[in-house]
C-alpha atoms as a PDB file:
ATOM      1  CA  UNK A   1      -6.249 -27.630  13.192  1.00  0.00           C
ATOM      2  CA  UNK A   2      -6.579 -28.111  17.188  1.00  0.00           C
ATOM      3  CA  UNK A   3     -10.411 -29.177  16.684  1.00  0.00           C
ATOM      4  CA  UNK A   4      -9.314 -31.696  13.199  1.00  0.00           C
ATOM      5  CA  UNK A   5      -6.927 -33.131  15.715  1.00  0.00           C
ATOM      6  CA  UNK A   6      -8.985 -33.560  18.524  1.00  0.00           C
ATOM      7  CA  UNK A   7     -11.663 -35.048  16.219  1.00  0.00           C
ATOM      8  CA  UNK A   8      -9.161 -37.273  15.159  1.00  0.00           C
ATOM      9  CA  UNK A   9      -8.079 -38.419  18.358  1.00  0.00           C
ATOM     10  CA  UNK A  10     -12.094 -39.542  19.622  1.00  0.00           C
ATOM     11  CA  UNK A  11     -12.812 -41.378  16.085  1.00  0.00           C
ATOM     12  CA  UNK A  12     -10.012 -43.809  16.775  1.00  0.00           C
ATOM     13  CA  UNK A  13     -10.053 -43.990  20.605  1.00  0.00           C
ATOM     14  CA  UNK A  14     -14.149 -45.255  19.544  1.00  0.00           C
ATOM     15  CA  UNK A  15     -12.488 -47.302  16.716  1.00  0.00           C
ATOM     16  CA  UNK A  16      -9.811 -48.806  19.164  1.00  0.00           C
ATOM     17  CA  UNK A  17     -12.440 -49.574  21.660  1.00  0.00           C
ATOM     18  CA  UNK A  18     -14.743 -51.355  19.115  1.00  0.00           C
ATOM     19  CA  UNK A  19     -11.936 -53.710  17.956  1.00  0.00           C
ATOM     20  CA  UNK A  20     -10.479 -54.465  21.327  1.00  0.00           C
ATOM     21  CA  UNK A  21     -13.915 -55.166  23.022  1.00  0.00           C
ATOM     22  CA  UNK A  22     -12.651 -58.790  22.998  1.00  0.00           C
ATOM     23  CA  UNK A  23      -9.249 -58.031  24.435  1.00  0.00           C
ATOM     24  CA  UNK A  24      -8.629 -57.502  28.001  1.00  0.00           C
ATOM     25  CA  UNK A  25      -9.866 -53.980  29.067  1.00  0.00           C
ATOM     26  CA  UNK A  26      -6.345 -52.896  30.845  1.00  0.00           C
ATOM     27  CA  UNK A  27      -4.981 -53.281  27.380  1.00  0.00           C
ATOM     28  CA  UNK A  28      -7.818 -51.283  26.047  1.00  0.00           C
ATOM     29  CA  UNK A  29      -6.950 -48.195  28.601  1.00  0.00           C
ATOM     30  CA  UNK A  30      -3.019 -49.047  27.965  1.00  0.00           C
ATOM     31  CA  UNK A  31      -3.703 -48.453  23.850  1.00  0.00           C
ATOM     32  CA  UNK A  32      -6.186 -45.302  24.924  1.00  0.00           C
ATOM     33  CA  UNK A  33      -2.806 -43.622  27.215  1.00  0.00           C
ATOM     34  CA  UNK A  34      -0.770 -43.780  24.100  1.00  0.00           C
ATOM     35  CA  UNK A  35      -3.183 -42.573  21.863  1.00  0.00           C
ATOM     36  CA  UNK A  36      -3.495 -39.634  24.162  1.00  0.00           C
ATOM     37  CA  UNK A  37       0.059 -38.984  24.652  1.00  0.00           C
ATOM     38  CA  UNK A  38       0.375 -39.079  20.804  1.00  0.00           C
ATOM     39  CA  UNK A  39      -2.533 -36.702  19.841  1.00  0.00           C
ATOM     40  CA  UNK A  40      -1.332 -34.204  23.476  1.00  0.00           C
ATOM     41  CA  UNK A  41       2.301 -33.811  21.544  1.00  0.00           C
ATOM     42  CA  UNK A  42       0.639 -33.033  18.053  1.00  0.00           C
ATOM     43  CA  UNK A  43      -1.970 -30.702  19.350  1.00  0.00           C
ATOM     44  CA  UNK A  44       0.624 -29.049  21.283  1.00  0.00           C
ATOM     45  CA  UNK A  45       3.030 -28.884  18.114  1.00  0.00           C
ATOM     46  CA  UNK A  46      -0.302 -27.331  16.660  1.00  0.00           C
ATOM     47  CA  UNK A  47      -0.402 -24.554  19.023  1.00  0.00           C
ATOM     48  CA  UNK A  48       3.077 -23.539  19.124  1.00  0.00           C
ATOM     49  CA  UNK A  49       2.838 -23.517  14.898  1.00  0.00           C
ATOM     50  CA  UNK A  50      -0.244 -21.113  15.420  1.00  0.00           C
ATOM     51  CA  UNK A  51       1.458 -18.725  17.852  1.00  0.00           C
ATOM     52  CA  UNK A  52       4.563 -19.134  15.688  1.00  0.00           C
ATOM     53  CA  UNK A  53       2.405 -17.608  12.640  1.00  0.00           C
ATOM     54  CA  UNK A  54       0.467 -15.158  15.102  1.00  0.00           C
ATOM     55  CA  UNK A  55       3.087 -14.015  15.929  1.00  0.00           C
ATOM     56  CA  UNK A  56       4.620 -13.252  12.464  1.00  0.00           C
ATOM     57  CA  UNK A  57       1.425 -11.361  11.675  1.00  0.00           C
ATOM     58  CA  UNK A  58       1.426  -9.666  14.691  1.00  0.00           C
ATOM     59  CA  UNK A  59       4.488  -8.026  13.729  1.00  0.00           C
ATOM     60  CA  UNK A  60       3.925  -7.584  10.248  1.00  0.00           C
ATOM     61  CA  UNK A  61       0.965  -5.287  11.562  1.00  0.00           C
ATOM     62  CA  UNK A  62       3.009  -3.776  14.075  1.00  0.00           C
ATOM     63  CA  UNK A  63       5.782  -2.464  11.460  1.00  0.00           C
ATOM     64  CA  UNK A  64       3.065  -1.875   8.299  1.00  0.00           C
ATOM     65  CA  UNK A  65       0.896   1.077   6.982  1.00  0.00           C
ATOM     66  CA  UNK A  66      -2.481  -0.792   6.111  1.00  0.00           C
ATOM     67  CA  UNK A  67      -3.708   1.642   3.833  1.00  0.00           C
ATOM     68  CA  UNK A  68       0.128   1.801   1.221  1.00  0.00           C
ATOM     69  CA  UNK A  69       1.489  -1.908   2.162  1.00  0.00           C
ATOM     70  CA  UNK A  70       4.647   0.385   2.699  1.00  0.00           C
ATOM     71  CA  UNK A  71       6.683  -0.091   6.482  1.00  0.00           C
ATOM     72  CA  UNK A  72       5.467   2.700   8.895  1.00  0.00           C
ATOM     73  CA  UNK A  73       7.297   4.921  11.469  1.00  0.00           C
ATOM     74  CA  UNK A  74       8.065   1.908  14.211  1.00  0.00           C
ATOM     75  CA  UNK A  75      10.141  -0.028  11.441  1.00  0.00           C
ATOM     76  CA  UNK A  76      11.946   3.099  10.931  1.00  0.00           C
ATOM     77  CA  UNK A  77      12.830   3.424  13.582  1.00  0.00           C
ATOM     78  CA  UNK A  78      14.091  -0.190  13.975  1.00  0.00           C
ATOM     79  CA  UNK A  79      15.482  -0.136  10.213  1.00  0.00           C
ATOM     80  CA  UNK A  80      17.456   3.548  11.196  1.00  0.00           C
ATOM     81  CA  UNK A  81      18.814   1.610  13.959  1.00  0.00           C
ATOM     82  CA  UNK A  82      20.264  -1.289  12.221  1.00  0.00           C
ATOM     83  CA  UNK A  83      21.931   1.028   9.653  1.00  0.00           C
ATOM     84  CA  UNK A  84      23.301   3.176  12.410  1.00  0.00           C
ATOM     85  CA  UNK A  85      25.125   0.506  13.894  1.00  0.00           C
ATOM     86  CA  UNK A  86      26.064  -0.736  10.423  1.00  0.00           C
ATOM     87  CA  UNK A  87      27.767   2.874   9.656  1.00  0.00           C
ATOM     88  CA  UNK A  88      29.595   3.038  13.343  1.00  0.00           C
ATOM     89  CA  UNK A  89      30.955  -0.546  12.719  1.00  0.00           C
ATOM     90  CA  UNK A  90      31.868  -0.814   9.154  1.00  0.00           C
ATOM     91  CA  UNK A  91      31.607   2.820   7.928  1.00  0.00           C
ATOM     92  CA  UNK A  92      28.744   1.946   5.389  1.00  0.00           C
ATOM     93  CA  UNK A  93      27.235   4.873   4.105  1.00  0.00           C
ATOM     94  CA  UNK A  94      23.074   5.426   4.315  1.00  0.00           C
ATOM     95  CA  UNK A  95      21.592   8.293   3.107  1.00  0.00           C
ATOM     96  CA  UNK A  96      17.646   9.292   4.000  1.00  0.00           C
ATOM     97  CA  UNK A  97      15.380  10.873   1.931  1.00  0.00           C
ATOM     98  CA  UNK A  98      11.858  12.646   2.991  1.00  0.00           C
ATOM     99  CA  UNK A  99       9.411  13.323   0.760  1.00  0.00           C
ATOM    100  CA  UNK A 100       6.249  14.875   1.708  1.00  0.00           C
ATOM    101  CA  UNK A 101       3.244  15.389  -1.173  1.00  0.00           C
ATOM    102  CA  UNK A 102       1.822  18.747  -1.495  1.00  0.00           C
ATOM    103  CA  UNK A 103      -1.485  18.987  -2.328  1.00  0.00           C
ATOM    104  CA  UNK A 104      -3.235  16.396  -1.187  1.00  0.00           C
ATOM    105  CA  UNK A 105      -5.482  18.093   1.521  1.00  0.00           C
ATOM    106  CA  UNK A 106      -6.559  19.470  -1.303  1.00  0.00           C
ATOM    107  CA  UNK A 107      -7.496  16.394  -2.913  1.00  0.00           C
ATOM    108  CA  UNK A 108      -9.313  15.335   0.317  1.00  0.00           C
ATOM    109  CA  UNK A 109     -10.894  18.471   0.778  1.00  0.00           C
ATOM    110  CA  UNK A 110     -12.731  18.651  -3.314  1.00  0.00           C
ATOM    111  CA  UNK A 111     -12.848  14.823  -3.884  1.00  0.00           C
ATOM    112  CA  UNK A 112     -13.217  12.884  -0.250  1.00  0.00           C
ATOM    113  CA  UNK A 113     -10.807  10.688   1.859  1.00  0.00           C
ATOM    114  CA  UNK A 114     -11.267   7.846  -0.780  1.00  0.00           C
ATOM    115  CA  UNK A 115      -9.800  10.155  -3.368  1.00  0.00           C
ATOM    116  CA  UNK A 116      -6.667  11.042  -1.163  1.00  0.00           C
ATOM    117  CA  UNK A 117      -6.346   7.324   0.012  1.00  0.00           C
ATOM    118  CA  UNK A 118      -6.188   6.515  -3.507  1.00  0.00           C
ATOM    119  CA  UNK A 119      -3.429   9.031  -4.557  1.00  0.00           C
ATOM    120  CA  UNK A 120      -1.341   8.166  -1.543  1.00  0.00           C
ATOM    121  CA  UNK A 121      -1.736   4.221  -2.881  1.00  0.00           C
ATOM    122  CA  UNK A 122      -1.014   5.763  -6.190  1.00  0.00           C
ATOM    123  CA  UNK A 123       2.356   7.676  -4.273  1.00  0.00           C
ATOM    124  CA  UNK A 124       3.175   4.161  -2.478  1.00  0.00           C
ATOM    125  CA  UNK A 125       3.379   2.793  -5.901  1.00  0.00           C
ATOM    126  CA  UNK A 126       5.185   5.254  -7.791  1.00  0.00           C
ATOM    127  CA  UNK A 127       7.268   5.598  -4.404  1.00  0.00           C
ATOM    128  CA  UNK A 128       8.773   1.465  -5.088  1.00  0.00           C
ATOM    129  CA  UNK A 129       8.781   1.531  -8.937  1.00  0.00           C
ATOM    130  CA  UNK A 130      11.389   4.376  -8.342  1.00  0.00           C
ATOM    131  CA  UNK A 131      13.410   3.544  -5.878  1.00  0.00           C
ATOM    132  CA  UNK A 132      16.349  -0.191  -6.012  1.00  0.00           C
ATOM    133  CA  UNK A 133      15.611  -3.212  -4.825  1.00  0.00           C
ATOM    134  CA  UNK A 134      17.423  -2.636  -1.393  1.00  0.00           C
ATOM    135  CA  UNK A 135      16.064   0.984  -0.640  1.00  0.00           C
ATOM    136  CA  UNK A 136      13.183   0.424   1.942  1.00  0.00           C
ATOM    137  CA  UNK A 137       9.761   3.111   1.466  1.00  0.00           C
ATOM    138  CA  UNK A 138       8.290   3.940   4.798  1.00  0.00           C
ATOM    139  CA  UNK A 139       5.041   6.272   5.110  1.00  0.00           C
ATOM    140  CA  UNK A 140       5.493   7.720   8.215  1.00  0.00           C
ATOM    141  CA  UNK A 141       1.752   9.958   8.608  1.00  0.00           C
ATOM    142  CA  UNK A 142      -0.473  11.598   6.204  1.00  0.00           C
ATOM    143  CA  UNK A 143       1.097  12.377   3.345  1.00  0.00           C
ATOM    144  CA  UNK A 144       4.887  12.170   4.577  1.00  0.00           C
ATOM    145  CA  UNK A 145       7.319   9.459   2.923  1.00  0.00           C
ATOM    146  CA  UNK A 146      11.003   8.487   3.474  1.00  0.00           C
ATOM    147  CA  UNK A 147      13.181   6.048   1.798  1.00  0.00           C
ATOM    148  CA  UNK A 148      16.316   4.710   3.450  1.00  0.00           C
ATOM    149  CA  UNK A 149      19.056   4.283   1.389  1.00  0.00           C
ATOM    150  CA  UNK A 150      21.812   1.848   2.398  1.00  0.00           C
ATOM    151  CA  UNK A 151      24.854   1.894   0.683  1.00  0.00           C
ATOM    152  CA  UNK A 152      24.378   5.117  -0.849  1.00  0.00           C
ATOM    153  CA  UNK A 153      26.084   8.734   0.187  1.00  0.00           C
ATOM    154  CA  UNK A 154      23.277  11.697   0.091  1.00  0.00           C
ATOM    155  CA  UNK A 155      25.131  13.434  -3.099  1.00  0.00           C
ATOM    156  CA  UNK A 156      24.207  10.269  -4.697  1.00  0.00           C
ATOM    157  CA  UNK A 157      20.679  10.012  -3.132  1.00  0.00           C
ATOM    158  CA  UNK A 158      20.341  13.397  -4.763  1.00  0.00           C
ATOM    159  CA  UNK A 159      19.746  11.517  -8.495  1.00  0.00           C
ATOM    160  CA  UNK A 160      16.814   9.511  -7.020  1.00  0.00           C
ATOM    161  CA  UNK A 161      15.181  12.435  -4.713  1.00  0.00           C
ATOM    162  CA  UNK A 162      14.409  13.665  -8.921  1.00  0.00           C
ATOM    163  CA  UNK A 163      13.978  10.430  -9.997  1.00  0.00           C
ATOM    164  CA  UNK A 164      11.031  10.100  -7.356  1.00  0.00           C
ATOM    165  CA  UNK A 165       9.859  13.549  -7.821  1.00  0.00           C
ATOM    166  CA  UNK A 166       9.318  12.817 -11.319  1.00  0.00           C
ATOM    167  CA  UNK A 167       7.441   9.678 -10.693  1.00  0.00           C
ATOM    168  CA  UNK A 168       5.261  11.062  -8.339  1.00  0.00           C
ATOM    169  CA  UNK A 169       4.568  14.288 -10.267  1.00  0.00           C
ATOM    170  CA  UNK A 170       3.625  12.260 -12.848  1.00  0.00           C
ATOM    171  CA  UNK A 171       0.882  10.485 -10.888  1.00  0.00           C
ATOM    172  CA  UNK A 172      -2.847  11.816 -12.315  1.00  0.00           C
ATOM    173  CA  UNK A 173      -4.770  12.655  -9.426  1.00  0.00           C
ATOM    174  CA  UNK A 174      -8.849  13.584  -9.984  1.00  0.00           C
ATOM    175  CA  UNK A 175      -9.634  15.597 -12.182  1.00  0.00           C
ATOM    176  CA  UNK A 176      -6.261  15.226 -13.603  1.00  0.00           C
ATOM    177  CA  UNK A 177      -4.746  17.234 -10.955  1.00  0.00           C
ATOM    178  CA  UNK A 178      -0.790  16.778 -11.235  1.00  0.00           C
ATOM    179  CA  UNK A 179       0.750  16.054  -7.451  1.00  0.00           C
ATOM    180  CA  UNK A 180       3.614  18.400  -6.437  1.00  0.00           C
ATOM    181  CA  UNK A 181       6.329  17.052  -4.188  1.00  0.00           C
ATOM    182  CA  UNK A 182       9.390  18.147  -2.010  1.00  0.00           C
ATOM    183  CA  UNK A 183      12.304  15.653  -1.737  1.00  0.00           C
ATOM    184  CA  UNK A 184      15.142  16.592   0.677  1.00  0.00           C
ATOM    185  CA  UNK A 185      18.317  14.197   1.539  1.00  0.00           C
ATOM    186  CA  UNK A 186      20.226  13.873   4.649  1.00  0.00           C
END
């Protein structure tokens, strides 16, 4: 976008020059200043847009797990905060759930990483067609998972720690392997 604009900016300084060859040349260099002036504030609205989305992606990165899609341990940390703060000021309940997958060193070990990469995809997936709409899925390493829970008290968490058990025992692994899974609340 800086380049298009700076393109921009030498076609018409030529094209100004061409048609005011006949004019006096101080109003030439006059028309040039603006011109400049103009196409300085719009590259540097260009810029700041670009560091603006940089920036965005930056921390998108910073706060996601590239292999699952799913948030990673730095915007659990963040998110744990938040709903801390939310409990000590307005006494909303948040209940945490950790699930870790057994069984899938096991998949790595007979099948290969892309195998195990593909289960814990498969896990990621099973992981947010389980879970509501406000309930945030976090891998935090290997093949550890959480789900925050706002709004929610850990008896009632307890109904989907076996609703995601079931989902993710359900996922076929190679060979048709069935995944185990532990689920505990807090």
């Amino acid at each position: 976008l800086i380049r298009d604009v700076a393109g921009l900016q030498s076609v018409m300084i030529t094209a100004l020059h061409r048609s005011l060859r006949t004019l006096d040349p101080v109003a030439t260099l006059q028309a040039v200043e603006r011109l400049t002036d103009l196409f300085s504030s719009l590259q540097a609205d260009a810029v700041e847009e670009v560091l603006r989305q940089r920036s965005r992606e930056l921390e998108w990165l910073g706060t996601t797990d590239e292999l699952t899609g799913l948030h990673n341990e730095r915007f659990l940390q963040q998110h744990m905060h938040h709903l801390l703060g939310v409990q000590r000021r307005y006494g909303h309940p948040f209940a945490l759930l950790l699930v870790d997958i057994d069984g899938l060193k096991r998949i790595n070990d007979a099948y290969g990483q892309a195998a195990g990469d593909r289960t814990l995809v498969d896990v990621a997936t099973a992981l947010g067609e389980a879970i509501r709409a406000v309930d945030t899925p976090i891998r935090m390493s290997g093949d550890e998972f959480c789900v925050l829970l706002p709004q929610q008290t850990a008896t009632r968490a307890r109904v989907l720690a076996d609703r995601i058990a079931t989902a993710i025992e359900a996922i076929e692994g190679p060979a048709a392997q069935s995944l185990g899974v532990t689920v505990g609340g807090v």
